[in-house]
N, C-alpha and C. Protein backbone atom coordinates (compact mmCIF):
# COMPACT_ATOMS: atom_id res chain seq x y z
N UNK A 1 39.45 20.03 -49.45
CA UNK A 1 39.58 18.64 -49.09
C UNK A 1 39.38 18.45 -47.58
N UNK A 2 40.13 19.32 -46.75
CA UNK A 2 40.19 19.26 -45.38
C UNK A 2 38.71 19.64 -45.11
N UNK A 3 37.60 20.63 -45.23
CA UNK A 3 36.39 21.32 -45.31
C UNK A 3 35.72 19.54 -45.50
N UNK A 4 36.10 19.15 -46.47
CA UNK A 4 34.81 17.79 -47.12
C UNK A 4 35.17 16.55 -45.65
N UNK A 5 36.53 16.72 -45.63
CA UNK A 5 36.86 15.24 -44.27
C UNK A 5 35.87 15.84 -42.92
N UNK A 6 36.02 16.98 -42.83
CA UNK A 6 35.29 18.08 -41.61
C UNK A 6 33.87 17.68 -41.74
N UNK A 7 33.06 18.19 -42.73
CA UNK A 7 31.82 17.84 -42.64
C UNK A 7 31.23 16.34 -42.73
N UNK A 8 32.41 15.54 -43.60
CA UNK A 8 31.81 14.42 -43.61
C UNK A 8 31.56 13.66 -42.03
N UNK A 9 32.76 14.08 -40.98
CA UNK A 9 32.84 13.34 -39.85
C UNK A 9 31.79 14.07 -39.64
N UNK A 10 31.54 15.12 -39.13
CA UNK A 10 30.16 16.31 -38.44
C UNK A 10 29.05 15.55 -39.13
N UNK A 11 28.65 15.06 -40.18
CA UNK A 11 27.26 14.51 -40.59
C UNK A 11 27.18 12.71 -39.63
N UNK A 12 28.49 12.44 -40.05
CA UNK A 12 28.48 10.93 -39.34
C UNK A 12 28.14 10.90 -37.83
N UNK A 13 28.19 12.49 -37.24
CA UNK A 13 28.52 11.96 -35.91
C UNK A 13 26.69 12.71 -35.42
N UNK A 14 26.43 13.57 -36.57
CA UNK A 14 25.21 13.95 -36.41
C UNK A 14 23.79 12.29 -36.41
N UNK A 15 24.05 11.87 -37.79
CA UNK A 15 23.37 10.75 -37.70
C UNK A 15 23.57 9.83 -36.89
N UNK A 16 24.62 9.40 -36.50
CA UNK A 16 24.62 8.67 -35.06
C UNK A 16 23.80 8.47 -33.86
N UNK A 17 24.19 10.52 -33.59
CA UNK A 17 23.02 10.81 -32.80
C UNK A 17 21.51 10.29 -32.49
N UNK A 18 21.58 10.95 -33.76
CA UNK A 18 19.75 10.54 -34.04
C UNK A 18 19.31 9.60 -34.11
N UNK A 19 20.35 8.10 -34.52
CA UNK A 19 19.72 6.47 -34.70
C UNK A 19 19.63 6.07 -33.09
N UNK A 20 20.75 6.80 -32.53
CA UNK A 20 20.83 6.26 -30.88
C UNK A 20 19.44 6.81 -30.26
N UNK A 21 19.01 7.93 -30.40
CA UNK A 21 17.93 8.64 -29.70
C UNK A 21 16.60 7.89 -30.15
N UNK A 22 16.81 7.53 -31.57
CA UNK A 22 15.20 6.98 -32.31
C UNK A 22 14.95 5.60 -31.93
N UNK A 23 16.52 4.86 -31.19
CA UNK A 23 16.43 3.23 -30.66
C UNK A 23 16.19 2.74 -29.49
N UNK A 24 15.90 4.04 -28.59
CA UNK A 24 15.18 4.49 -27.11
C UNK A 24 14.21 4.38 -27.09
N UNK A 25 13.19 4.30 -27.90
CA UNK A 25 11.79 4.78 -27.80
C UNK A 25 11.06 4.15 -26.69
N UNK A 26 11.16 3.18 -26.13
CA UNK A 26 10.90 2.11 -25.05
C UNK A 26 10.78 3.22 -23.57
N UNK A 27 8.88 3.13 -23.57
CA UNK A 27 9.40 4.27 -22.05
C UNK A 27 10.15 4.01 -20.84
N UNK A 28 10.01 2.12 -20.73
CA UNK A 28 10.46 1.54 -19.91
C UNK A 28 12.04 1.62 -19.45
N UNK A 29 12.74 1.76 -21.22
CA UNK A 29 13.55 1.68 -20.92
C UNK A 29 14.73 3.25 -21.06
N UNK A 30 13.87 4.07 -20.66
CA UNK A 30 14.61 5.65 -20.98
C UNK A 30 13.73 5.96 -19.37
N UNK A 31 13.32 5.53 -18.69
CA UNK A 31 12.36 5.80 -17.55
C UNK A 31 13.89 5.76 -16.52
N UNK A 32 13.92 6.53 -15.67
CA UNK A 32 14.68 6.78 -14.33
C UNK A 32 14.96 5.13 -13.29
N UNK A 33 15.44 4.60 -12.85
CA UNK A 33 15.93 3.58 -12.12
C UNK A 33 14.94 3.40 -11.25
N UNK A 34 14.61 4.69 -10.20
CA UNK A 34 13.06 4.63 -9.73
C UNK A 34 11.39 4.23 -10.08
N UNK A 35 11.88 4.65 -11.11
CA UNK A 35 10.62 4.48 -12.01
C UNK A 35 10.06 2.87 -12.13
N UNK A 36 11.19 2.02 -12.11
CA UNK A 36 11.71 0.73 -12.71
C UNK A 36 11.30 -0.22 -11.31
N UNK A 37 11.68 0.53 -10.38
CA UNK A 37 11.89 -0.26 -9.25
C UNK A 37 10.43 -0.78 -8.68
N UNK A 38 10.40 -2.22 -8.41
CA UNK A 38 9.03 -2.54 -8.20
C UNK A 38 8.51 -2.77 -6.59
N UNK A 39 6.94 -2.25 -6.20
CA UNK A 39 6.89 -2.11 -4.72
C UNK A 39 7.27 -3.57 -3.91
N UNK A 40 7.68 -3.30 -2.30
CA UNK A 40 7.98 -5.12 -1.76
C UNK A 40 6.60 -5.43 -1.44
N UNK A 41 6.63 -6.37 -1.29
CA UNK A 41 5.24 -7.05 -0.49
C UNK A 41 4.62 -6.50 0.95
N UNK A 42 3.83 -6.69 0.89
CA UNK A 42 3.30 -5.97 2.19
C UNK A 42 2.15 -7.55 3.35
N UNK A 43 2.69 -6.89 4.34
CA UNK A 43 2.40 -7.83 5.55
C UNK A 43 1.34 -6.79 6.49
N UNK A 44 0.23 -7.20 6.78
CA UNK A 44 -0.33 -6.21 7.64
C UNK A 44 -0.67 -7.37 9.25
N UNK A 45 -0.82 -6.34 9.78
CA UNK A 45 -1.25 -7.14 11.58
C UNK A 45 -0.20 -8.59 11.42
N UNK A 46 0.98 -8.34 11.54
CA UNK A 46 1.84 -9.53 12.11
C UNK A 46 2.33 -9.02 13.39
N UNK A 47 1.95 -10.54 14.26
CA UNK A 47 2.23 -10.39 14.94
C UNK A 47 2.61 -11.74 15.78
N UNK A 48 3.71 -11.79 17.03
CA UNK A 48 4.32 -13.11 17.05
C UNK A 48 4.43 -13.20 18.96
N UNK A 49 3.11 -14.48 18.83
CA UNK A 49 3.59 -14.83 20.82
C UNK A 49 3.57 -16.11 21.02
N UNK A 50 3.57 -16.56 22.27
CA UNK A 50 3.95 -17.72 22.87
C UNK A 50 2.92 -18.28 23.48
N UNK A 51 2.83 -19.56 22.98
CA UNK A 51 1.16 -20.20 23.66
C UNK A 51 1.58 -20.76 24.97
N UNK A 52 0.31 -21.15 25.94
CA UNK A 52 0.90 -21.90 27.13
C UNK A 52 1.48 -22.44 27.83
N UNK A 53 2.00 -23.12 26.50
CA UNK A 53 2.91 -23.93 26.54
C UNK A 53 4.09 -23.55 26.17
N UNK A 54 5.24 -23.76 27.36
CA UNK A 54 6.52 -23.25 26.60
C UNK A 54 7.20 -23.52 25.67
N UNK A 55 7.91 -22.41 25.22
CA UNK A 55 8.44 -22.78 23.67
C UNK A 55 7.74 -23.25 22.36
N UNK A 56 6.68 -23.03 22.49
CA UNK A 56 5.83 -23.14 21.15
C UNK A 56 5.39 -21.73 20.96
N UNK A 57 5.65 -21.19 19.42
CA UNK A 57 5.59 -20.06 19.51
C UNK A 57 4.54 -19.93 17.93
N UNK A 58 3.69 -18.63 17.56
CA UNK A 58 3.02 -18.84 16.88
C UNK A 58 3.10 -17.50 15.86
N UNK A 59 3.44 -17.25 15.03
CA UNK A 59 3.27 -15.69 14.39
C UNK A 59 2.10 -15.42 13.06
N UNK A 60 1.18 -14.66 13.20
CA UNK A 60 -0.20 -14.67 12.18
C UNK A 60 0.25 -13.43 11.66
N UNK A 61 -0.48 -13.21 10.53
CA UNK A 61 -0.32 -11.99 9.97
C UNK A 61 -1.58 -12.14 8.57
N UNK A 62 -1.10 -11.23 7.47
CA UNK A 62 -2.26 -11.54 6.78
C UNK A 62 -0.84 -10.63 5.40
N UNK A 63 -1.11 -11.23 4.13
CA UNK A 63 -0.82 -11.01 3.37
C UNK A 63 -1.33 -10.32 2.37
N UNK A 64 -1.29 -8.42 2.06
CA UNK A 64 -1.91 -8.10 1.59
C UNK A 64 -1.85 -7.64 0.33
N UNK A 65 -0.32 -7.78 -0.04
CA UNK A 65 0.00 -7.34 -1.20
C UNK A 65 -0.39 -8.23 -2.55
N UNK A 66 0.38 -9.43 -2.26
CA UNK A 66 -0.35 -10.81 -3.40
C UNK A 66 -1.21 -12.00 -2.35
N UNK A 67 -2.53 -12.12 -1.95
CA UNK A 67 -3.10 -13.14 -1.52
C UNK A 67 -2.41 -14.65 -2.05
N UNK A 68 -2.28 -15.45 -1.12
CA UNK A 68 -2.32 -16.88 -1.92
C UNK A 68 -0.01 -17.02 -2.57
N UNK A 69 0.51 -16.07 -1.76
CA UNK A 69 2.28 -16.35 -1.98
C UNK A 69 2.53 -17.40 -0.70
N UNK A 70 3.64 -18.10 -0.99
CA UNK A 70 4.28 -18.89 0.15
C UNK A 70 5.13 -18.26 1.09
N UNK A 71 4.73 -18.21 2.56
CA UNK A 71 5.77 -17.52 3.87
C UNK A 71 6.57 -18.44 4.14
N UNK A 72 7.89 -17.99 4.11
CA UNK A 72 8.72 -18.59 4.54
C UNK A 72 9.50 -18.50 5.72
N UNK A 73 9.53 -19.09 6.71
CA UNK A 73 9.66 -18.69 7.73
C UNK A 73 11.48 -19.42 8.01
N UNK A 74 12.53 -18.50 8.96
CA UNK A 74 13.60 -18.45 8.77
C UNK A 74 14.30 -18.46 9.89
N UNK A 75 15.11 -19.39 10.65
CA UNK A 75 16.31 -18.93 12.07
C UNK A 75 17.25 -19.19 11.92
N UNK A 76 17.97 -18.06 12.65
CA UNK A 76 19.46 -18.07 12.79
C UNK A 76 19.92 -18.69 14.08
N UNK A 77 20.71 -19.62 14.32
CA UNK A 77 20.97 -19.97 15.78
C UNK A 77 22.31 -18.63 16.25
N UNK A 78 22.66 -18.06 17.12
CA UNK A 78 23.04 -17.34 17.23
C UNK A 78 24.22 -18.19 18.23
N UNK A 79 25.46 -17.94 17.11
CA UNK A 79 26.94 -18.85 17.67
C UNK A 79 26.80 -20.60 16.97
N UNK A 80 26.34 -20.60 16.10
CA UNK A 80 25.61 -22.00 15.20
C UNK A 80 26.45 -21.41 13.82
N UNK A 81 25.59 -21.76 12.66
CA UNK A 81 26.39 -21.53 11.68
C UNK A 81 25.86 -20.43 11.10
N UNK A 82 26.64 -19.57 10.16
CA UNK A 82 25.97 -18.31 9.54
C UNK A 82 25.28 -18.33 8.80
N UNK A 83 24.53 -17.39 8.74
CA UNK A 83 22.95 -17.29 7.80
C UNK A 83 21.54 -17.69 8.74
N UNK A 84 20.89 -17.43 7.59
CA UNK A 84 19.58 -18.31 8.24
C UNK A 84 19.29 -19.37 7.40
N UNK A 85 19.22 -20.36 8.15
CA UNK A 85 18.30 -22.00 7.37
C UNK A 85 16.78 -21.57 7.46
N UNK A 86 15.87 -22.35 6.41
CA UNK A 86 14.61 -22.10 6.61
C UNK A 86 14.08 -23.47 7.23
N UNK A 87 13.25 -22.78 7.94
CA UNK A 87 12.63 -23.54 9.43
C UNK A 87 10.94 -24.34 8.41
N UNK A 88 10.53 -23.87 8.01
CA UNK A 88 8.96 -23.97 7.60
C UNK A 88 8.48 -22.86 6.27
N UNK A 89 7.21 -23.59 5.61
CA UNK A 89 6.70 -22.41 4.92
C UNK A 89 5.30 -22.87 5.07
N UNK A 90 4.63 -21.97 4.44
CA UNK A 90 3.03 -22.26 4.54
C UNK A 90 2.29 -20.81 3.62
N UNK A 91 1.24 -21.79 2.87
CA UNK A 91 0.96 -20.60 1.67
C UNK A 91 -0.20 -19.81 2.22
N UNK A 92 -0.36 -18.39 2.29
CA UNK A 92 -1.29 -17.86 2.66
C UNK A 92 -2.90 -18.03 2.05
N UNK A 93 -3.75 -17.52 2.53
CA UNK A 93 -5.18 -17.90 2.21
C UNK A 93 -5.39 -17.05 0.68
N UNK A 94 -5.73 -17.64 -0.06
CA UNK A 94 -6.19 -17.02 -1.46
C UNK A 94 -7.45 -15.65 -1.16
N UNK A 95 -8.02 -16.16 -0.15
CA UNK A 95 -9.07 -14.74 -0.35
C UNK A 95 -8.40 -13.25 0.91
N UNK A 96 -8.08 -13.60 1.51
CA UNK A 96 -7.49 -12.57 2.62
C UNK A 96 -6.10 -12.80 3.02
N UNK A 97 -5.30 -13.73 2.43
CA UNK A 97 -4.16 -13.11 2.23
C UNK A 97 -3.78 -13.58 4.23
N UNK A 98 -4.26 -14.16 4.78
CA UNK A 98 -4.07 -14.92 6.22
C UNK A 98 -2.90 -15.88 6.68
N UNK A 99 -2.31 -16.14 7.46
CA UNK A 99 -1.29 -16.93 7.67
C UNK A 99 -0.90 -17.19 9.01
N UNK A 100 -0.50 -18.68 9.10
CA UNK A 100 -0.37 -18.62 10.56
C UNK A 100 0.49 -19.76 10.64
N UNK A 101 1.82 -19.41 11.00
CA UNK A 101 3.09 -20.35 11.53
C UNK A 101 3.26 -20.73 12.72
N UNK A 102 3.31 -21.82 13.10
CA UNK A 102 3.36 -22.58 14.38
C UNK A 102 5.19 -23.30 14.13
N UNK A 103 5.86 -22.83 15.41
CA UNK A 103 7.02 -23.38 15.53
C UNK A 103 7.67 -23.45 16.85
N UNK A 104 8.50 -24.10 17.07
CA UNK A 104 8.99 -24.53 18.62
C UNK A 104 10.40 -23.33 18.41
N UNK A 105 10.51 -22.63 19.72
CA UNK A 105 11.59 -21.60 19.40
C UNK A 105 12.61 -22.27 20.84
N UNK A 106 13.87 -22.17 19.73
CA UNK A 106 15.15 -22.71 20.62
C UNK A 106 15.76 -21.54 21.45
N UNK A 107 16.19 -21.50 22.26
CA UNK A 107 17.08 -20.62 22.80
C UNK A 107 18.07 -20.01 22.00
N UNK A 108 18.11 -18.46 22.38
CA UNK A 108 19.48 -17.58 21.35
C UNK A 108 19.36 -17.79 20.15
N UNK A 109 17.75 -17.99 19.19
CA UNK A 109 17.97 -18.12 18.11
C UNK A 109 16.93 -16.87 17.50
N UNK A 110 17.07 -16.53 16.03
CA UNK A 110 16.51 -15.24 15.67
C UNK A 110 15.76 -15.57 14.45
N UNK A 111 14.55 -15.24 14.64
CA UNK A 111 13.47 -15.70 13.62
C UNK A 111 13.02 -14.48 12.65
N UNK A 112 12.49 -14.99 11.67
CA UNK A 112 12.41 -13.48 10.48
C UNK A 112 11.27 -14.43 9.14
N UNK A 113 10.58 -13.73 9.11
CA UNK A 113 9.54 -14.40 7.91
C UNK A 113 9.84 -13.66 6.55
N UNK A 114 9.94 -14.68 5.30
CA UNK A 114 10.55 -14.14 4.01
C UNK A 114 9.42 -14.54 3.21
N UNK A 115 9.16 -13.21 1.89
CA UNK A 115 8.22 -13.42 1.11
C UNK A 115 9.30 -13.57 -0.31
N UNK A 116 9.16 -14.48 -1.08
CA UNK A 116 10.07 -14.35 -2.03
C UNK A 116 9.15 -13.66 -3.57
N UNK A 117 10.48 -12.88 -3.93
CA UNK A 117 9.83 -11.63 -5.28
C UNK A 117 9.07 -12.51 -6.19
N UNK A 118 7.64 -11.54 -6.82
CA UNK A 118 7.52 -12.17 -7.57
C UNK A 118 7.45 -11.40 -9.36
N UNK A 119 6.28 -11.18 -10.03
CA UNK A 119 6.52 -10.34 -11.37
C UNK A 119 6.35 -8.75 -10.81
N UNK A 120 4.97 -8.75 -9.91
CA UNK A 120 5.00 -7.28 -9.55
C UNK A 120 5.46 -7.07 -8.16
N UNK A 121 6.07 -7.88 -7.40
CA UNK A 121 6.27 -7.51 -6.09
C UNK A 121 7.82 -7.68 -5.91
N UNK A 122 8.16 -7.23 -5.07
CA UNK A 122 9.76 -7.54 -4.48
C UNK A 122 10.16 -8.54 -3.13
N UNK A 123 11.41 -8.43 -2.94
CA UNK A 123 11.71 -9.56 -1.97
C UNK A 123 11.29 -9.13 -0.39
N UNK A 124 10.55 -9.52 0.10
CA UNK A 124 10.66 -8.92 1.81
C UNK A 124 10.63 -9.74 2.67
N UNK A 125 11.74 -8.91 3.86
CA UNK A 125 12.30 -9.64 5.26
C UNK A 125 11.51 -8.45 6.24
N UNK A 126 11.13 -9.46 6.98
CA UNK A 126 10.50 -9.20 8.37
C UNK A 126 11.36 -9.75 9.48
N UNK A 127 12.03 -9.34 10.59
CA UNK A 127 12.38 -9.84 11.09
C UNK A 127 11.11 -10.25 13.11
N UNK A 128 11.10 -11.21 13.53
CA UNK A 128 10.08 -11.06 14.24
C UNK A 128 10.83 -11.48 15.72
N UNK A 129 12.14 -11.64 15.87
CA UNK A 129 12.61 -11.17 17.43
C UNK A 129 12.97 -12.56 17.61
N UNK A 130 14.07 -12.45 18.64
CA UNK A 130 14.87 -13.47 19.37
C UNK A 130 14.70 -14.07 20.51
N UNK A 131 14.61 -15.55 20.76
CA UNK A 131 14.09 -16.08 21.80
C UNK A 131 15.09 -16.46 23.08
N UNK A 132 14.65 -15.39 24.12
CA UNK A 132 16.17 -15.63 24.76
C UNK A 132 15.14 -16.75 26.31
N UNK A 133 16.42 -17.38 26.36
CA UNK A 133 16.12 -18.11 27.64
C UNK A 133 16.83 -17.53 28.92
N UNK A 134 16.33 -17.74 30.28
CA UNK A 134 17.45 -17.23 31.48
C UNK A 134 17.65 -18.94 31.95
């Protein structure tokens, strides 16, 4: 009697096994956390200066990962309130992926351009430097 309760649990716990292993089949989803993780966006030649005129400031770059996403451009006033508010956006060029933000930079404040995730890309922060006054 004790022998039949023995094997019966040992078969139950055998088939178990095997329904759990056969309900994996998904490579996606038996694949490593890495595996899963999707690349960020990529920004090439950004770069950020100051035209003639003071306090107008300009940052270009070129978008190479998805042509044609919206930049969002971002400041923190530094001793203002926390976080960053977004300042501007502007959608890059569909064929080269080009961009070019024009903005007036305040004193003690910290600027950073955001690409937001999309199906194959991830979230990315650039940060592009603080405008200090004397």
């Amino acid at each position: 009697m004790r022998m039949t309760r023995f094997a019966t649990a040992l078969l139950a716990v055998v088939i178990a096994t095997i329904v759990g292993l056969t309900a994996t089949t998904d490579a996606r989803a038996a694949a490593p956390v890495a595996e899963k993780a999707l690349p960020r966006h990529t920004v090439a030649n950004l770069r950020t200066f100051e035209s003639a005129r003071d306090g107008i400031f300009y940052t270009k770059g070129n978008v190479t990962s998805q042509p044609g996403i919206r930049v969002w451009l971002q400041a923190h006033k530094n001793g203002g309130r926390p976080g960053y508010q977004g300042v501007t956006s502007v959608v890059s060029a569909r064929t080269n992926g080009a961009f070019s933000i024009r903005f007036v930079g305040r004193c003690n404040t910290t600027y950073r351009i955001v690409l937001k995730p999309t199906v194959n890309y991830t979230y990315l922060v650039r940060q592009l430097g603080t405008v200090t006054c004397s």
